[in-house]
N, C-alpha and C. Protein backbone atom coordinates (compact mmCIF):
# COMPACT_ATOMS: atom_id res chain seq x y z
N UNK A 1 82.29 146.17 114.28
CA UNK A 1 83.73 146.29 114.25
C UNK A 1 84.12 146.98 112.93
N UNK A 2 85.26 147.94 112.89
CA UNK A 2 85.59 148.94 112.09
C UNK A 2 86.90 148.09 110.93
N UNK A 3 87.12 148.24 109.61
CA UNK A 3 87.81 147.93 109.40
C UNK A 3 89.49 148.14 110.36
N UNK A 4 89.27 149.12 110.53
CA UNK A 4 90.16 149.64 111.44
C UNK A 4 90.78 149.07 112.70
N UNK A 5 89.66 148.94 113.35
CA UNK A 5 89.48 147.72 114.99
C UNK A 5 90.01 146.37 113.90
N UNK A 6 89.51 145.69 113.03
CA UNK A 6 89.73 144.56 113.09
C UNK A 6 91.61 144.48 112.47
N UNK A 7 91.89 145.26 111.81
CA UNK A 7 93.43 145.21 111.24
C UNK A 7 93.92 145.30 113.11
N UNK A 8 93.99 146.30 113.73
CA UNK A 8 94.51 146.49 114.66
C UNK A 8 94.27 145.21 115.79
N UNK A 9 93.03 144.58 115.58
CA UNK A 9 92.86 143.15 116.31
C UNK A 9 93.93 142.43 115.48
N UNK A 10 93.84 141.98 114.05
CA UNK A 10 94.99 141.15 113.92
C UNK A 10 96.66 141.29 114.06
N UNK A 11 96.73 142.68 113.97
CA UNK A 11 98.33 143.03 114.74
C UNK A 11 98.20 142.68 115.50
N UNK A 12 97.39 142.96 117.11
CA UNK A 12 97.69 142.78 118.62
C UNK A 12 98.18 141.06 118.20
N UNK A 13 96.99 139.99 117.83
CA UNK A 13 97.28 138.72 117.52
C UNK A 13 98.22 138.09 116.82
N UNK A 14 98.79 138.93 115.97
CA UNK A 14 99.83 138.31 115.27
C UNK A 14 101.14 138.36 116.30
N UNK A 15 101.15 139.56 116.62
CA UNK A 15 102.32 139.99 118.02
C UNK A 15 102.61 138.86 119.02
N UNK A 16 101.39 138.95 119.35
CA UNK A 16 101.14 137.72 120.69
C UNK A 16 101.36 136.26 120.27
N UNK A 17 100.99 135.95 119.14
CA UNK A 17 101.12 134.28 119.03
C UNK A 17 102.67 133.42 119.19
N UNK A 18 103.41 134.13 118.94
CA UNK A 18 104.34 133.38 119.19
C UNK A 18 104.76 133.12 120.88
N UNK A 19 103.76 134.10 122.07
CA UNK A 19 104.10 134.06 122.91
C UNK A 19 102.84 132.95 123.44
N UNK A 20 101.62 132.86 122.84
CA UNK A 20 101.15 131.64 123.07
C UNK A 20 101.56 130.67 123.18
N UNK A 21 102.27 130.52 121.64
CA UNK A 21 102.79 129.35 121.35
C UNK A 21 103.65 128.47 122.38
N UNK A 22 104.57 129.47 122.64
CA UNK A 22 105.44 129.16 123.92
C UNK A 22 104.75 128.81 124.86
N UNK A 23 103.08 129.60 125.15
CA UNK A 23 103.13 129.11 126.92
C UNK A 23 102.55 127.29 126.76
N UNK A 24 102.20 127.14 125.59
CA UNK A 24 101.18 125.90 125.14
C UNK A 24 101.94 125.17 124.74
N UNK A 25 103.15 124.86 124.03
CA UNK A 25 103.61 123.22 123.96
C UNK A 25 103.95 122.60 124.61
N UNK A 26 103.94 121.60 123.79
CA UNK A 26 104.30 120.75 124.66
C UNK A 26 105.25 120.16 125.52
N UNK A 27 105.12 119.59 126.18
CA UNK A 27 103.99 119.02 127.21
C UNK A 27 102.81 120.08 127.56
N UNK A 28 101.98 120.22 127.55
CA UNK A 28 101.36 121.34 127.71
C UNK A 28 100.68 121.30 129.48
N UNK A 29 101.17 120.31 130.06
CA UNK A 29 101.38 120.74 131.79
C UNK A 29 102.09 121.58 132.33
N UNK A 30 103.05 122.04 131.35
CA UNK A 30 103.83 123.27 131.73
C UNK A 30 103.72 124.29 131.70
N UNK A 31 102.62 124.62 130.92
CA UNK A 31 101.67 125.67 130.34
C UNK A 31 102.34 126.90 131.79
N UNK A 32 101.83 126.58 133.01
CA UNK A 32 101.72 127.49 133.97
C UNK A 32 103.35 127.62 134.61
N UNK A 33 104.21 126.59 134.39
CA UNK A 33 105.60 127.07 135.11
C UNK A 33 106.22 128.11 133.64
N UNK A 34 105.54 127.94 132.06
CA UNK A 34 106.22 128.82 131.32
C UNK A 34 105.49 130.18 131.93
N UNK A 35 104.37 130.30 132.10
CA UNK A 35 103.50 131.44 132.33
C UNK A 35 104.02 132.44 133.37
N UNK A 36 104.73 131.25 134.99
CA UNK A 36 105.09 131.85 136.10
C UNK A 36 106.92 132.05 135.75
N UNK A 37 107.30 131.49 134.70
CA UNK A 37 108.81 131.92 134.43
C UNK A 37 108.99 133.21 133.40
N UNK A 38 108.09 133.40 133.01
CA UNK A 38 107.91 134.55 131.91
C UNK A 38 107.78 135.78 133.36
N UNK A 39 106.86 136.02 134.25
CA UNK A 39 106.49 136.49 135.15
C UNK A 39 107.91 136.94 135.84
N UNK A 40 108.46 135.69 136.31
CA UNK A 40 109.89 136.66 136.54
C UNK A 40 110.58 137.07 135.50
N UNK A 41 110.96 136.38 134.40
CA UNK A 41 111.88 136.74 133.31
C UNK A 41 111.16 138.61 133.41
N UNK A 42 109.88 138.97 133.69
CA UNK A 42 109.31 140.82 133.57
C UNK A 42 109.61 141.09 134.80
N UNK A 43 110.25 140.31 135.92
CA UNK A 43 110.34 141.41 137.08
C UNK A 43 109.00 141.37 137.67
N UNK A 44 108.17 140.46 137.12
CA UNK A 44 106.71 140.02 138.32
C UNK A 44 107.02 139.50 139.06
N UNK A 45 107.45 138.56 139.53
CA UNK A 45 107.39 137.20 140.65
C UNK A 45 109.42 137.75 141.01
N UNK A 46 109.28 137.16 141.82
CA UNK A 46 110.75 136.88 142.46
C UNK A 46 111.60 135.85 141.88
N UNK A 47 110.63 134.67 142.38
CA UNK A 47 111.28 133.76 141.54
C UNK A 47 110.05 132.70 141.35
N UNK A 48 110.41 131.04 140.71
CA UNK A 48 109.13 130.55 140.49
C UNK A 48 109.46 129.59 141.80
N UNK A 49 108.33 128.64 141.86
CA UNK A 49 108.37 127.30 142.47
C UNK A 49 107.38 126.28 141.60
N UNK A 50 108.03 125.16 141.79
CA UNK A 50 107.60 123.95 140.60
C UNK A 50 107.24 123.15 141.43
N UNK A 51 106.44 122.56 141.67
CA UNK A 51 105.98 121.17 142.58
C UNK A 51 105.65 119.82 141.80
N UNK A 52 106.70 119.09 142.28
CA UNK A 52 106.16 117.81 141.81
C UNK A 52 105.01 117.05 141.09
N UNK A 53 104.59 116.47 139.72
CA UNK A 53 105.85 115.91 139.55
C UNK A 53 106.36 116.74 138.76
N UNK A 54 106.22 117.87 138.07
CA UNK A 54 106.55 118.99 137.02
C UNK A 54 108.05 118.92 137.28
N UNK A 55 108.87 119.56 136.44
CA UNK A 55 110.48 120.00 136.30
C UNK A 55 110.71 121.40 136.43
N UNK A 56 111.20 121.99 136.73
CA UNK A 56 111.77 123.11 136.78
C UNK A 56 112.32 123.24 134.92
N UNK A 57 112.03 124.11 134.13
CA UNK A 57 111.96 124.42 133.19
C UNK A 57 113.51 124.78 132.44
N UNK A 58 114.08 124.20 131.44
CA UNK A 58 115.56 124.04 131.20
C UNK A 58 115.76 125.21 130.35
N UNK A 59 117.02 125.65 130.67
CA UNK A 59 117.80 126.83 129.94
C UNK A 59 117.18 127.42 128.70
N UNK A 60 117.18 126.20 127.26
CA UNK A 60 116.46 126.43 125.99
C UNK A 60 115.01 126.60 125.97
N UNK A 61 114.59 125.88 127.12
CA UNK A 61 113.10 126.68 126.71
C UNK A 61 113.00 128.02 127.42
N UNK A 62 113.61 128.31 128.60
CA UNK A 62 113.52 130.17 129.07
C UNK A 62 113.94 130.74 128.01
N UNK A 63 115.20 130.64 127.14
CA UNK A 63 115.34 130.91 126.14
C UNK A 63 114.33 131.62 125.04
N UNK A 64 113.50 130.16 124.93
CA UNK A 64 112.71 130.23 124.09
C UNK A 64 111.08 131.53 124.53
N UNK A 65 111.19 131.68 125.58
CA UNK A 65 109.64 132.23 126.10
C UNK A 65 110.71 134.08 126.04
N UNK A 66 111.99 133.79 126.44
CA UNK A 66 112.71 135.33 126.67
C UNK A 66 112.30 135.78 124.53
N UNK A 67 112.67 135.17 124.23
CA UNK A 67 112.52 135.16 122.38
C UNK A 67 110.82 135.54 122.02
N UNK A 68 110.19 134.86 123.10
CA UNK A 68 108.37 135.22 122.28
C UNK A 68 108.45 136.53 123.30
N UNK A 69 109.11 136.74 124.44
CA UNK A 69 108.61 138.18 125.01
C UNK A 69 108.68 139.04 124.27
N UNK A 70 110.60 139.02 123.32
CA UNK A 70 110.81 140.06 122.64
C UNK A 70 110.12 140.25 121.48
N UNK A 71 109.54 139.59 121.03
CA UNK A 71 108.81 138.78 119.55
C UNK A 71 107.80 139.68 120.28
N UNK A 72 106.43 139.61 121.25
CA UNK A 72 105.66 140.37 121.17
C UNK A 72 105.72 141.71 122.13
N UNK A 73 107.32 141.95 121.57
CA UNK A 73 107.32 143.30 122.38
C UNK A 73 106.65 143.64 124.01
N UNK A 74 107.00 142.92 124.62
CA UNK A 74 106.49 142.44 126.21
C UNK A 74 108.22 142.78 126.69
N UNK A 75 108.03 143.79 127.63
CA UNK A 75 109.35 144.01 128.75
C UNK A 75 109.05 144.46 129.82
N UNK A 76 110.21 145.05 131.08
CA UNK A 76 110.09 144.78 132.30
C UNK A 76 109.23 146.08 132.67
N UNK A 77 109.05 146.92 131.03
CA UNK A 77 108.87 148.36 131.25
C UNK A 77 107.64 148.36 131.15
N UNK A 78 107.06 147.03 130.29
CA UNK A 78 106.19 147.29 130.17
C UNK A 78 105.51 147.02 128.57
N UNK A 79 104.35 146.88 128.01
CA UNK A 79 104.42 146.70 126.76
C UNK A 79 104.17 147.67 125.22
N UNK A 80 104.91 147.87 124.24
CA UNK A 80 104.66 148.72 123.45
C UNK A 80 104.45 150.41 124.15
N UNK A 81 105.25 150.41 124.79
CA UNK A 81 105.23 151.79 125.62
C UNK A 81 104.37 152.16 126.67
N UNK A 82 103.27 151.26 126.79
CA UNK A 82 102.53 151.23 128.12
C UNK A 82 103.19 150.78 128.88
N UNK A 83 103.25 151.90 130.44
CA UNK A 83 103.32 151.14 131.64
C UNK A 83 103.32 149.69 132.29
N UNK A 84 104.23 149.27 133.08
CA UNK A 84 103.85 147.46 133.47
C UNK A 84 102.91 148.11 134.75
């Protein structure tokens, strides 16, 4: 690995963590309804579905995952100027 590769590995990572962060707290059973609400929040999915006993995911935390999209530059277009 090149000095080069590895600076550019820790940008990609620094970018992204705050969108980890989001898909992983806690409760961290939610892990996958933040994952499948991010998915529509880009115009992937239509919409989500939550199955019991999980919650359907409240206002402040979409909030919060719409905030790590923009945080790692993730949109409907696509990311950092690549194609979705």
């Amino acid at each position: 690995m090149t000095h080069a590769s590895e600076a550019r590995a820790r940008a990609l990572n620094a970018r992204i963590y705050p969108l980890v962060q989001a898909f992983y707290a806690p409760p961290f059973l939610d892990m996958h309804n933040r994952m499948k609400e991010a998915l529509v929040l880009l115009g992937r999915l239509d919409k989500t579905v939550v199955r019991p006993p999980l919650m359907k995911l409240s206002e402040a935390e979409l909030a919060r995952l719409r905030a790590a999209l923009d945080t790692a530059q993730i949109a409907t277009e696509g990311a950092l100027g690549l194609p979705a």
